[in-house]
N, C-alpha and C. Protein backbone atom coordinates (compact mmCIF):
# COMPACT_ATOMS: atom_id res chain seq x y z
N UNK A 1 -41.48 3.46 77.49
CA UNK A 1 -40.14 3.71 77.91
C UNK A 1 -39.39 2.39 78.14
N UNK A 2 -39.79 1.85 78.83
CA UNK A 2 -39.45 0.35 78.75
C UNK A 2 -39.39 -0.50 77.38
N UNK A 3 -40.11 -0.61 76.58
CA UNK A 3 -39.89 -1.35 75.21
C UNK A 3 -38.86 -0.22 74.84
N UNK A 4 -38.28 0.72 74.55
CA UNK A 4 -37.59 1.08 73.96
C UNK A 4 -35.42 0.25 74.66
N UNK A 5 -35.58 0.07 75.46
CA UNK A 5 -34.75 -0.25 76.45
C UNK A 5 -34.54 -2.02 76.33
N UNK A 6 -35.67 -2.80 75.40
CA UNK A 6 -35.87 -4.10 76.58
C UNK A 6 -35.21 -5.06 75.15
N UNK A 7 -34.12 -5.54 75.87
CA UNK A 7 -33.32 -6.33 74.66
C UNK A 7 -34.24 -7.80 75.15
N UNK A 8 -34.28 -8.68 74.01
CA UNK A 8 -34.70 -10.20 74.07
C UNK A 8 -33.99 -10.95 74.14
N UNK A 9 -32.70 -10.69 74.08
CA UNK A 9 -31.26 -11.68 73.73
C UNK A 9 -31.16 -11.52 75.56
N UNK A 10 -31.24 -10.63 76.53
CA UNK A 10 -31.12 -10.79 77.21
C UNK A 10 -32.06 -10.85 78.38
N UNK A 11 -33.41 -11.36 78.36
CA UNK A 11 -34.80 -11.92 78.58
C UNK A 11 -34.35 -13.02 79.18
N UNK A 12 -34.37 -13.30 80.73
CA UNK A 12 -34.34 -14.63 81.16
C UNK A 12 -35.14 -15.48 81.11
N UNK A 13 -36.56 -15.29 80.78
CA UNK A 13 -37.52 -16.37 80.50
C UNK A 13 -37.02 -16.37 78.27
N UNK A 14 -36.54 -15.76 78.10
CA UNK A 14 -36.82 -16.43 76.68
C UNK A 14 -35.06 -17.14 76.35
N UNK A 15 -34.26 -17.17 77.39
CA UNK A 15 -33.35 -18.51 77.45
C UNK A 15 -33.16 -19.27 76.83
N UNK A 16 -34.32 -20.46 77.12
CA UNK A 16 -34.27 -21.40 76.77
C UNK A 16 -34.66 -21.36 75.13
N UNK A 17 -35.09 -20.37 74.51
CA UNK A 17 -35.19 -20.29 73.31
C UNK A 17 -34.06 -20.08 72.00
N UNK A 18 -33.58 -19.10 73.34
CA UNK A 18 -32.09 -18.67 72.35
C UNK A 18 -30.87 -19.31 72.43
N UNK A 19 -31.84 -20.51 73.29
CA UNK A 19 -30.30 -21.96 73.76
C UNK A 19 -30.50 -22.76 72.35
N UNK A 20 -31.44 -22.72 71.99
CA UNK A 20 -31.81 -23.65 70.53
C UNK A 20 -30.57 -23.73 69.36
N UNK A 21 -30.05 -24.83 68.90
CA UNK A 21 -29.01 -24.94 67.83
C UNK A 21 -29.39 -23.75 66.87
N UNK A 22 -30.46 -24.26 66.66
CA UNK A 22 -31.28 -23.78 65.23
C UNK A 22 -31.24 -22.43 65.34
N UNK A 23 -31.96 -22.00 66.28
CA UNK A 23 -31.79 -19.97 66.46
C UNK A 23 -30.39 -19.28 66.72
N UNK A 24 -29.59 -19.88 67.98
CA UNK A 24 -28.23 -19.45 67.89
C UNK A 24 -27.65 -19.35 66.69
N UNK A 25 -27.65 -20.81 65.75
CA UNK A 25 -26.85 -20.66 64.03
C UNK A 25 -27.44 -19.09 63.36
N UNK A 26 -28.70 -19.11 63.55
CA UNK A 26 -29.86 -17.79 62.70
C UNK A 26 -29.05 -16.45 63.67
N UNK A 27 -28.89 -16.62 64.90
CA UNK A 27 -28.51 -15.37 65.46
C UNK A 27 -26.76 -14.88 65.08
N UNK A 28 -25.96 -16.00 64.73
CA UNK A 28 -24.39 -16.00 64.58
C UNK A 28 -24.69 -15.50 62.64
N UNK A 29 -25.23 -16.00 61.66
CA UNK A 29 -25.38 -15.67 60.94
C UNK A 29 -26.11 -14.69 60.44
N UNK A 30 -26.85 -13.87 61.41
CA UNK A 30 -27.45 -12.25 61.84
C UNK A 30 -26.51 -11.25 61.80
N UNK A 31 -25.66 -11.87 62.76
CA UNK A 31 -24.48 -11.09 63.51
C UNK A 31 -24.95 -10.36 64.72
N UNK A 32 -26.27 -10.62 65.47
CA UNK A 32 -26.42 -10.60 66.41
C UNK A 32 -25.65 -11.25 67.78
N UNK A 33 -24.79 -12.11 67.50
CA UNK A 33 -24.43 -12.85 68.50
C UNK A 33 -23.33 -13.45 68.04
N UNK A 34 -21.96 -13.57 68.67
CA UNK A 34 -20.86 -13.99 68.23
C UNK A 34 -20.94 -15.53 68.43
N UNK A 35 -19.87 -15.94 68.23
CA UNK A 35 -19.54 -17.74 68.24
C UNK A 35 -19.56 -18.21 69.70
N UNK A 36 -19.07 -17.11 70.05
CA UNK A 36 -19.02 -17.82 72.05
C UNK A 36 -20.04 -17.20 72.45
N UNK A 37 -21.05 -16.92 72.12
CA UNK A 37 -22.14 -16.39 72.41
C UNK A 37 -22.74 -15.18 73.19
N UNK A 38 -21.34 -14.42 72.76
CA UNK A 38 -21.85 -13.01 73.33
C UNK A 38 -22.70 -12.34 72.62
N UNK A 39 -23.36 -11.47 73.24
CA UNK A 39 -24.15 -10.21 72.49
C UNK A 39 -23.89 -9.24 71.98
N UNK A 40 -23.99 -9.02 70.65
CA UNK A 40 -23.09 -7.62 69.84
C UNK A 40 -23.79 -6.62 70.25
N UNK A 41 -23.43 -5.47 70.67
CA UNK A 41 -23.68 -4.25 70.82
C UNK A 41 -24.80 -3.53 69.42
N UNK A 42 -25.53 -2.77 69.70
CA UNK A 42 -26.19 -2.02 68.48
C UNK A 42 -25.01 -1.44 67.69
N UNK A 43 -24.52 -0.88 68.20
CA UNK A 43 -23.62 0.02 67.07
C UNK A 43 -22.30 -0.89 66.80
N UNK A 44 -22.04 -1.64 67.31
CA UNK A 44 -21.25 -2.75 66.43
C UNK A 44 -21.96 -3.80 65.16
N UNK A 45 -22.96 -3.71 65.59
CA UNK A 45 -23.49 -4.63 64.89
C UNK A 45 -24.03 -3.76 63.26
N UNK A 46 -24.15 -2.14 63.67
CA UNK A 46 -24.71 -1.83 62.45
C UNK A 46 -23.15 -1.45 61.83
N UNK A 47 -22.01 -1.42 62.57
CA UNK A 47 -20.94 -1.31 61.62
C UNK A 47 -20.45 -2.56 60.87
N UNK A 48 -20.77 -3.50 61.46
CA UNK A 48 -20.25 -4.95 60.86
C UNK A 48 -21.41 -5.04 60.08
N UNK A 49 -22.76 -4.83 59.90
CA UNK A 49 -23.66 -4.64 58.87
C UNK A 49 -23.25 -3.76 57.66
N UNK A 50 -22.74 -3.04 58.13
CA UNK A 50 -22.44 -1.64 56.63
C UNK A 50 -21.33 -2.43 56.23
N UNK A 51 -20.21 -3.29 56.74
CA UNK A 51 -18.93 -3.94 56.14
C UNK A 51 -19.46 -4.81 54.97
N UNK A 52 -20.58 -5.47 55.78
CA UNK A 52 -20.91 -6.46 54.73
C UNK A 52 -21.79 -6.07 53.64
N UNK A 53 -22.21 -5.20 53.59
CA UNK A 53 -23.22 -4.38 52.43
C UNK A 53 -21.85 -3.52 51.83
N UNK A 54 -20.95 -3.24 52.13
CA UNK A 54 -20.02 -2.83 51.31
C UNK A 54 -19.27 -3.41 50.61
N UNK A 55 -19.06 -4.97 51.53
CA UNK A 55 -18.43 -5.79 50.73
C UNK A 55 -19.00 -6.67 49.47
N UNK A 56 -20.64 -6.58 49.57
CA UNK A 56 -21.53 -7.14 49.10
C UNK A 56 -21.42 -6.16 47.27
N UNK A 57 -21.13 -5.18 48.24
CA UNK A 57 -21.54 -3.94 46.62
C UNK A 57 -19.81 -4.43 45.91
N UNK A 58 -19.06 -4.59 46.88
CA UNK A 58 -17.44 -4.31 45.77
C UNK A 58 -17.66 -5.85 45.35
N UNK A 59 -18.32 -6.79 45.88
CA UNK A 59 -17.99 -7.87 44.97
C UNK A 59 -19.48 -8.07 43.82
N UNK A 60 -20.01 -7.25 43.78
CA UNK A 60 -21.31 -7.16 42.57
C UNK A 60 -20.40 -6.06 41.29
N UNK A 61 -19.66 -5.30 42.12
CA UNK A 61 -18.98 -4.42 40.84
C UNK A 61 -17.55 -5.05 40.00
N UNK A 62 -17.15 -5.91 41.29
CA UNK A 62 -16.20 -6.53 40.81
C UNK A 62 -16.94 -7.78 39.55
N UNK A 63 -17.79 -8.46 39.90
CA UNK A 63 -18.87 -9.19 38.95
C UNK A 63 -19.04 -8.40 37.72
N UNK A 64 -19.57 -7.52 37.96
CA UNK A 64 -19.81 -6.81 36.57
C UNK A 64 -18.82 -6.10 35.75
N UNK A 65 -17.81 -5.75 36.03
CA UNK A 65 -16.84 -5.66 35.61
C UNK A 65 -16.30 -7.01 34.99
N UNK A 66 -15.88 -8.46 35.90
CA UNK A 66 -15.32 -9.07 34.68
C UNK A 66 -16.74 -9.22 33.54
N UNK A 67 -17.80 -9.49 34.29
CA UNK A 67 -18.78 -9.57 33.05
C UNK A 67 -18.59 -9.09 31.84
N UNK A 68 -18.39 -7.70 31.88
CA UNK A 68 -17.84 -6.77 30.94
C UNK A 68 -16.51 -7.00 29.99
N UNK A 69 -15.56 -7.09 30.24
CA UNK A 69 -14.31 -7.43 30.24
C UNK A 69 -14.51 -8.93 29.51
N UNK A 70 -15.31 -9.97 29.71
CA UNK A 70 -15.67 -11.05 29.24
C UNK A 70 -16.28 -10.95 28.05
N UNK A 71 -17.21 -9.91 28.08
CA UNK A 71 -17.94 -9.59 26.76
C UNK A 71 -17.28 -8.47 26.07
N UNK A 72 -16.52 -7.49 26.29
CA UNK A 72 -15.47 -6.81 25.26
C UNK A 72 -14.33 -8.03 25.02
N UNK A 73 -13.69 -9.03 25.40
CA UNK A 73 -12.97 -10.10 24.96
C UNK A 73 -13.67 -11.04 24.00
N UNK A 74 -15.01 -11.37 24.05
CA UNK A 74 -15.47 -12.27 22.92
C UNK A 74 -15.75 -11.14 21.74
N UNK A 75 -16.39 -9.85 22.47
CA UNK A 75 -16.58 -9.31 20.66
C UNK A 75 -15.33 -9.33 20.16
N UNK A 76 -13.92 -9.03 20.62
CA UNK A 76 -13.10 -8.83 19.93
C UNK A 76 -12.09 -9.95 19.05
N UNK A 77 -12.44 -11.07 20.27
CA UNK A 77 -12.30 -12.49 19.37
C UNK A 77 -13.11 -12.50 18.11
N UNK A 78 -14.65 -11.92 18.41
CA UNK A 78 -15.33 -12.37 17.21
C UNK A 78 -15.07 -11.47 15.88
N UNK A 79 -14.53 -10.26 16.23
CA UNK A 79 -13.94 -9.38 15.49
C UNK A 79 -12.41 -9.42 15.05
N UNK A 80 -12.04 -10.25 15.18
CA UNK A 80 -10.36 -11.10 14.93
C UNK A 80 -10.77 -12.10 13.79
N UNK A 81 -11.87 -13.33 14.67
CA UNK A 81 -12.03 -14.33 13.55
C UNK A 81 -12.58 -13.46 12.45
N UNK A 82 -13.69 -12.46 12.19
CA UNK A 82 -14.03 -11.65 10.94
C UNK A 82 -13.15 -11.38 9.87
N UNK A 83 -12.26 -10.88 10.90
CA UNK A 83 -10.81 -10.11 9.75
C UNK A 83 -10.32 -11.25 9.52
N UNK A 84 -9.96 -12.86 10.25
CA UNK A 84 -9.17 -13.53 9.66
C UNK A 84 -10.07 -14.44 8.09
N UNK A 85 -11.45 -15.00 8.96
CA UNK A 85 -12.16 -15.04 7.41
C UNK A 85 -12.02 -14.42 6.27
N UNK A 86 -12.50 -12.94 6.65
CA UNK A 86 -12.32 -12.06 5.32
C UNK A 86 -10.58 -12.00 4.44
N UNK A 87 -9.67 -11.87 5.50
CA UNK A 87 -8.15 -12.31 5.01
C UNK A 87 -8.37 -13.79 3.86
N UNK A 88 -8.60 -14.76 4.88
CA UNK A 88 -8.66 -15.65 3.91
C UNK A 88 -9.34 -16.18 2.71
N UNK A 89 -10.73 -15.66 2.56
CA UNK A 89 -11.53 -15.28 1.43
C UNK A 89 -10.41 -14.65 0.41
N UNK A 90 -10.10 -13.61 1.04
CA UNK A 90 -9.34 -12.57 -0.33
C UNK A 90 -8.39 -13.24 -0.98
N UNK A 91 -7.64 -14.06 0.02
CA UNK A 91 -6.30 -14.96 -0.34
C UNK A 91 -6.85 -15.68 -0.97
N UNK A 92 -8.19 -16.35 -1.05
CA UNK A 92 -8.04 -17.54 -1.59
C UNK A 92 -8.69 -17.35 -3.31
N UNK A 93 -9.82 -15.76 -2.98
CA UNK A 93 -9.75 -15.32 -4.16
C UNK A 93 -8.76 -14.95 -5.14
N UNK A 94 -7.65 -14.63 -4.39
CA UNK A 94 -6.23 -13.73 -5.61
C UNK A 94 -5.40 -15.15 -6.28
N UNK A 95 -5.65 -16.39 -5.20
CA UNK A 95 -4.98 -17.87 -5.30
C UNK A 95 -6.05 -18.01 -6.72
N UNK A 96 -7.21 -17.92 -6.32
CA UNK A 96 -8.30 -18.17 -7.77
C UNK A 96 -7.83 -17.33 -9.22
N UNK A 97 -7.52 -16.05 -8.97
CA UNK A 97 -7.67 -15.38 -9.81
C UNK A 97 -6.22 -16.15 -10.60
N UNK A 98 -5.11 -15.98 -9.56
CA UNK A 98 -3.94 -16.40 -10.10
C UNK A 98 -3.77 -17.54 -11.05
N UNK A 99 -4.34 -18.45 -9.97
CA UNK A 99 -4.68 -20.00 -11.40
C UNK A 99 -5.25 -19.87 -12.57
N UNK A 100 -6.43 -18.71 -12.29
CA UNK A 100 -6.59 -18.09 -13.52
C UNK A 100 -5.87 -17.68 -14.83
N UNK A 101 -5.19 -17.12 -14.28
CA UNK A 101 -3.99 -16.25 -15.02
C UNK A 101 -2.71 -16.85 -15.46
N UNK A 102 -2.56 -18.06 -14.31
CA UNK A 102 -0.74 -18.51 -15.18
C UNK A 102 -1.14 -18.90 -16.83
N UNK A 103 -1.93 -19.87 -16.81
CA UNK A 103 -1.82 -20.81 -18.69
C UNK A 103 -1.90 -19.40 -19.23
N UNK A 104 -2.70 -18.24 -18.66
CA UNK A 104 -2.51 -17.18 -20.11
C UNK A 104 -1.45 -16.51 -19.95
N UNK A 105 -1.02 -16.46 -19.04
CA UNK A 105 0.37 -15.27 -18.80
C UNK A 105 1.42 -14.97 -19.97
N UNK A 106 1.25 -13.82 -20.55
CA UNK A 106 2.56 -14.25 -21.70
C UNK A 106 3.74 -13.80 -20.81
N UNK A 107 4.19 -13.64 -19.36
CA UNK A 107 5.16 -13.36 -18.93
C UNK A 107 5.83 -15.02 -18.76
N UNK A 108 4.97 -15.71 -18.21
CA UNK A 108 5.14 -17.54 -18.13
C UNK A 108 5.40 -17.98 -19.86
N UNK A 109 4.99 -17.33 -20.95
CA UNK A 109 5.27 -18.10 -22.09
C UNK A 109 6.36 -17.86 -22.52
N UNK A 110 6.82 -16.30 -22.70
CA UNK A 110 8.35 -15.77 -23.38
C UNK A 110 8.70 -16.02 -21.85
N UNK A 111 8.91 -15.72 -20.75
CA UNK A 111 10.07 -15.71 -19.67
C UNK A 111 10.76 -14.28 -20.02
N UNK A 112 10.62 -13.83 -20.59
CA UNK A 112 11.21 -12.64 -20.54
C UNK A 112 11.26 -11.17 -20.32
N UNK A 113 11.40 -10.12 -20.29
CA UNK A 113 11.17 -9.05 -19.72
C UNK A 113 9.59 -8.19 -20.04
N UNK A 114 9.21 -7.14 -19.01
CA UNK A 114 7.90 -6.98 -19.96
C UNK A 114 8.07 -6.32 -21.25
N UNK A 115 8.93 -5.57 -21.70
CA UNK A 115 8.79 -4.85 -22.75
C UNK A 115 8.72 -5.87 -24.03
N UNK A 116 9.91 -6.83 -23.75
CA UNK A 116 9.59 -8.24 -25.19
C UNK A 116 8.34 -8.56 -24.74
N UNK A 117 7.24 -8.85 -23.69
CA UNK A 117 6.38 -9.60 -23.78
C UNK A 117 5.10 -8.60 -24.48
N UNK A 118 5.15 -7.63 -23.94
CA UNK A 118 4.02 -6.88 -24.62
C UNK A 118 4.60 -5.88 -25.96
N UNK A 119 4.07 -6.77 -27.09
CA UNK A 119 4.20 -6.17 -28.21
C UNK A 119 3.33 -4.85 -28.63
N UNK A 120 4.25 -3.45 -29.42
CA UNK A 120 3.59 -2.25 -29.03
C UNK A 120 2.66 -2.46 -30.36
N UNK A 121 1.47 -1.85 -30.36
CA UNK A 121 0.25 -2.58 -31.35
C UNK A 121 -0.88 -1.47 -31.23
N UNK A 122 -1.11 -0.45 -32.56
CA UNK A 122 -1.53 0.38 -32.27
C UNK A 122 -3.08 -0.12 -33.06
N UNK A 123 -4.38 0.69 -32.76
CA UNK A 123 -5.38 0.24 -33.87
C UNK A 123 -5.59 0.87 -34.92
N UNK A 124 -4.55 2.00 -35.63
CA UNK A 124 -4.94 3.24 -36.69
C UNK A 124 -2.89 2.53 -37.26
N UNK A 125 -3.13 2.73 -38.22
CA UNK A 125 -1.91 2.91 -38.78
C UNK A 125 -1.15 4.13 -38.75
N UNK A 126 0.11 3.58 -38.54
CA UNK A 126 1.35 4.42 -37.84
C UNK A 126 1.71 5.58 -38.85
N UNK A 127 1.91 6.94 -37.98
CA UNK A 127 2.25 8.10 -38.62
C UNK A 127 3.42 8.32 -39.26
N UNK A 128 4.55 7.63 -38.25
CA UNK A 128 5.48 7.77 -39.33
C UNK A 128 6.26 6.82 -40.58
N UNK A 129 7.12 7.29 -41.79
CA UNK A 129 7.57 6.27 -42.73
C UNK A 129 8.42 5.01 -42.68
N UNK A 130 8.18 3.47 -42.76
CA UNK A 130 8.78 2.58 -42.27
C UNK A 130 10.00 2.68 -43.21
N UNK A 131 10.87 2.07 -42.22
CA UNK A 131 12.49 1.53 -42.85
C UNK A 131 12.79 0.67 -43.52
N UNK A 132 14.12 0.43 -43.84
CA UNK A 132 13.96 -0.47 -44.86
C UNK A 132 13.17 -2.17 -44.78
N UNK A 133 12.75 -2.28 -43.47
CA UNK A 133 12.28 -3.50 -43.05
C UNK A 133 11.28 -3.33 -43.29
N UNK A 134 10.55 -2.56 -43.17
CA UNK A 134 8.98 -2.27 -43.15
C UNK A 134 8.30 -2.28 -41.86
N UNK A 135 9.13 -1.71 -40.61
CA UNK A 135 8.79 -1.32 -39.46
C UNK A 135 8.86 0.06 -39.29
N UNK A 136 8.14 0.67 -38.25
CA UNK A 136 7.94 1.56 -37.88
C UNK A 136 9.93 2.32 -36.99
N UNK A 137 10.09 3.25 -37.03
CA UNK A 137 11.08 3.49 -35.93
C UNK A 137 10.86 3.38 -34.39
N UNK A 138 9.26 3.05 -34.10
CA UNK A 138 9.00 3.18 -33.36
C UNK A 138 9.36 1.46 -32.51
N UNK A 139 9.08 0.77 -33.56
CA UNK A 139 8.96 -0.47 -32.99
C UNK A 139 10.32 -1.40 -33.84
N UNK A 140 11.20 -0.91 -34.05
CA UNK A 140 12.40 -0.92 -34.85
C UNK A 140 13.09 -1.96 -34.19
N UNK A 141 13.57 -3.49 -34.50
CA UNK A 141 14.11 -4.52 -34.41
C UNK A 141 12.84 -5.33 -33.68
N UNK A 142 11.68 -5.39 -34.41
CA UNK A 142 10.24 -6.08 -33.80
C UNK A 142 9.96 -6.53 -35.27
N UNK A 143 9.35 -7.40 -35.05
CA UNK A 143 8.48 -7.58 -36.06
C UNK A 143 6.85 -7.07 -36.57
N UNK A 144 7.16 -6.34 -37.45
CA UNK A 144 5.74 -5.48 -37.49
C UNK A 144 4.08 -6.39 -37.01
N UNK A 145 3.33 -6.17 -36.11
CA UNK A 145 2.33 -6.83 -36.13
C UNK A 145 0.89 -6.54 -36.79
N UNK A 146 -0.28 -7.19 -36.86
CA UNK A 146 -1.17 -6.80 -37.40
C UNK A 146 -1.63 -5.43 -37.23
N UNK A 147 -1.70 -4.74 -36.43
CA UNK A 147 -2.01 -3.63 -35.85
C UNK A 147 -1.23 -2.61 -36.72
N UNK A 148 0.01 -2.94 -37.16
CA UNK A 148 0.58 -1.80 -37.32
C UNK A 148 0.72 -2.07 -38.74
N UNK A 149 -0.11 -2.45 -39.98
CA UNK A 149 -0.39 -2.90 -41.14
C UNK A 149 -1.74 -1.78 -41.71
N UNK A 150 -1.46 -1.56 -42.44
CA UNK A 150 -2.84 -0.29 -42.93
C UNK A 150 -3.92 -0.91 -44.09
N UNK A 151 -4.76 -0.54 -43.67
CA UNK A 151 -5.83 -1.14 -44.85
C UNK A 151 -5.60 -0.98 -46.26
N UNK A 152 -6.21 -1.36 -46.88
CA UNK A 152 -6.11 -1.85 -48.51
C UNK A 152 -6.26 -0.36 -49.12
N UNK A 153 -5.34 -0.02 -49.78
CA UNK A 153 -5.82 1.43 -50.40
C UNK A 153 -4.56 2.34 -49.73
N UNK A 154 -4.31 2.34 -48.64
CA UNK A 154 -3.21 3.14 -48.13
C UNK A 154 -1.95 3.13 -48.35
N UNK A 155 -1.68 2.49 -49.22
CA UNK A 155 -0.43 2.00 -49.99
C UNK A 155 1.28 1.63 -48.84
N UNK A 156 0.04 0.62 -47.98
CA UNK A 156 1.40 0.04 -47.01
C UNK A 156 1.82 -1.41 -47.41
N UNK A 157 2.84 -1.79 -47.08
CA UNK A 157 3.29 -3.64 -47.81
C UNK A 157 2.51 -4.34 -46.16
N UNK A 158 1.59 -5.14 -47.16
CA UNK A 158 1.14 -6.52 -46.13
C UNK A 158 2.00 -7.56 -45.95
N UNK A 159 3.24 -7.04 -46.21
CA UNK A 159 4.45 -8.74 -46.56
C UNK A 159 5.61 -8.99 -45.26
N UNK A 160 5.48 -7.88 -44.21
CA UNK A 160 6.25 -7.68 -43.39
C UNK A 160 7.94 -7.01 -43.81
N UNK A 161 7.67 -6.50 -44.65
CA UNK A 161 8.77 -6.05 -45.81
C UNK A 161 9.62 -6.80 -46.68
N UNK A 162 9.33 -7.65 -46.82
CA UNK A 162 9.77 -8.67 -47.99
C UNK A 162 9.27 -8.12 -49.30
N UNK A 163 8.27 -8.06 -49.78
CA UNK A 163 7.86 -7.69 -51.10
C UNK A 163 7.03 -6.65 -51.10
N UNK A 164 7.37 -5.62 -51.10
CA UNK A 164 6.22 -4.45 -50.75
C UNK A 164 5.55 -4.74 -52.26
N UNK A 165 4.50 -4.23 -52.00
CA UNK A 165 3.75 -4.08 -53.32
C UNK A 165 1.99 -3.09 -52.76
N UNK A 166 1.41 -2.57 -53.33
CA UNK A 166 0.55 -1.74 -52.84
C UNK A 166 -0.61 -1.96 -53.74
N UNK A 167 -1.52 -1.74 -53.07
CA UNK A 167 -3.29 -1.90 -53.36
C UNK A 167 -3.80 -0.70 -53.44
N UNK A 168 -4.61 -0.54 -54.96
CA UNK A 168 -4.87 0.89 -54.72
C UNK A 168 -6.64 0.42 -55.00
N UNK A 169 -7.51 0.87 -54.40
CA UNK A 169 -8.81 0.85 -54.69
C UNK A 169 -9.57 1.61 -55.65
């Protein structure tokens, strides 16, 4: 009955113990014992205990949270630089392809619209009868090209209509 009752903080033979720098600092940083050296009550002391275990938990969640927040910000940096690599790969492929392409471009050689640049050029000789030029109506103020010339025997002029004359096999 007595040990349940018998505080040590307030033990006159153990005094001189709890006069010590060293234990008072251990008892103020307990929270057993304030700065002017009073004695905290039990039930103050377990409420100023639960403050600090509460405050202990909001600043571990607050921790892990920016943790978090730190690491969804770098993946998404690292998922920015991705797309900007891959951007610039592609660019620098279409820059490739392009250099590729100007010396042949026949849009860079005539300068002119696409229909003059791409001459119409079939691989079977043309169905219908040429004019007096020896073009097709189809391709009428062109100059007939190889394509549209018929093999030997089909009785078309190889002369671009200057001299028709025909090959018979």
């Amino acid at each position: 009955r007595f040990l349940s009752t018998y505080n040590s903080l307030t033990d006159k033979h153990l005094a001189g113990y709890f006069n010590n720098a060293r234990i008072r600092r251990h008892l103020q940083k307990s929270g057993l014992i304030s700065r002017s050296g009073r004695i905290i009550p039990e039930k103050e002391y377990r409420l100023n205990a639960m403050r600090r275990d509460h405050q202990r938990y909001i600043q571990e969640c607050l921790a892990h949270a920016i943790f978090h927040k730190v690491l969804d910000m770098e993946r998404h940096h690292q998922l920015e630089m991705k797309r900007n690599l891959e951007y610039s790969v592609r660019k620098e492929r279409m820059q490739k392809i392009k250099v590729r392409l100007e010396p042949c471009s026949l849009l860079e050689q005539f300068r002119g619209s696409p229909e003059d640049v791409i001459p119409v050029r079939s691989p079977h000789p043309p169905l219908c009868p040429r004019n007096h030029n020896g073009l097709t109506p189809l391709v009428a103020g062109e100059r007939a090209g190889r394509s549209q010339w018929r093999a030997p025997g089909l009785g078309v002029d190889y002369g671009g209509g200057r001299s028709p004359h025909r090959y018979r096999t």
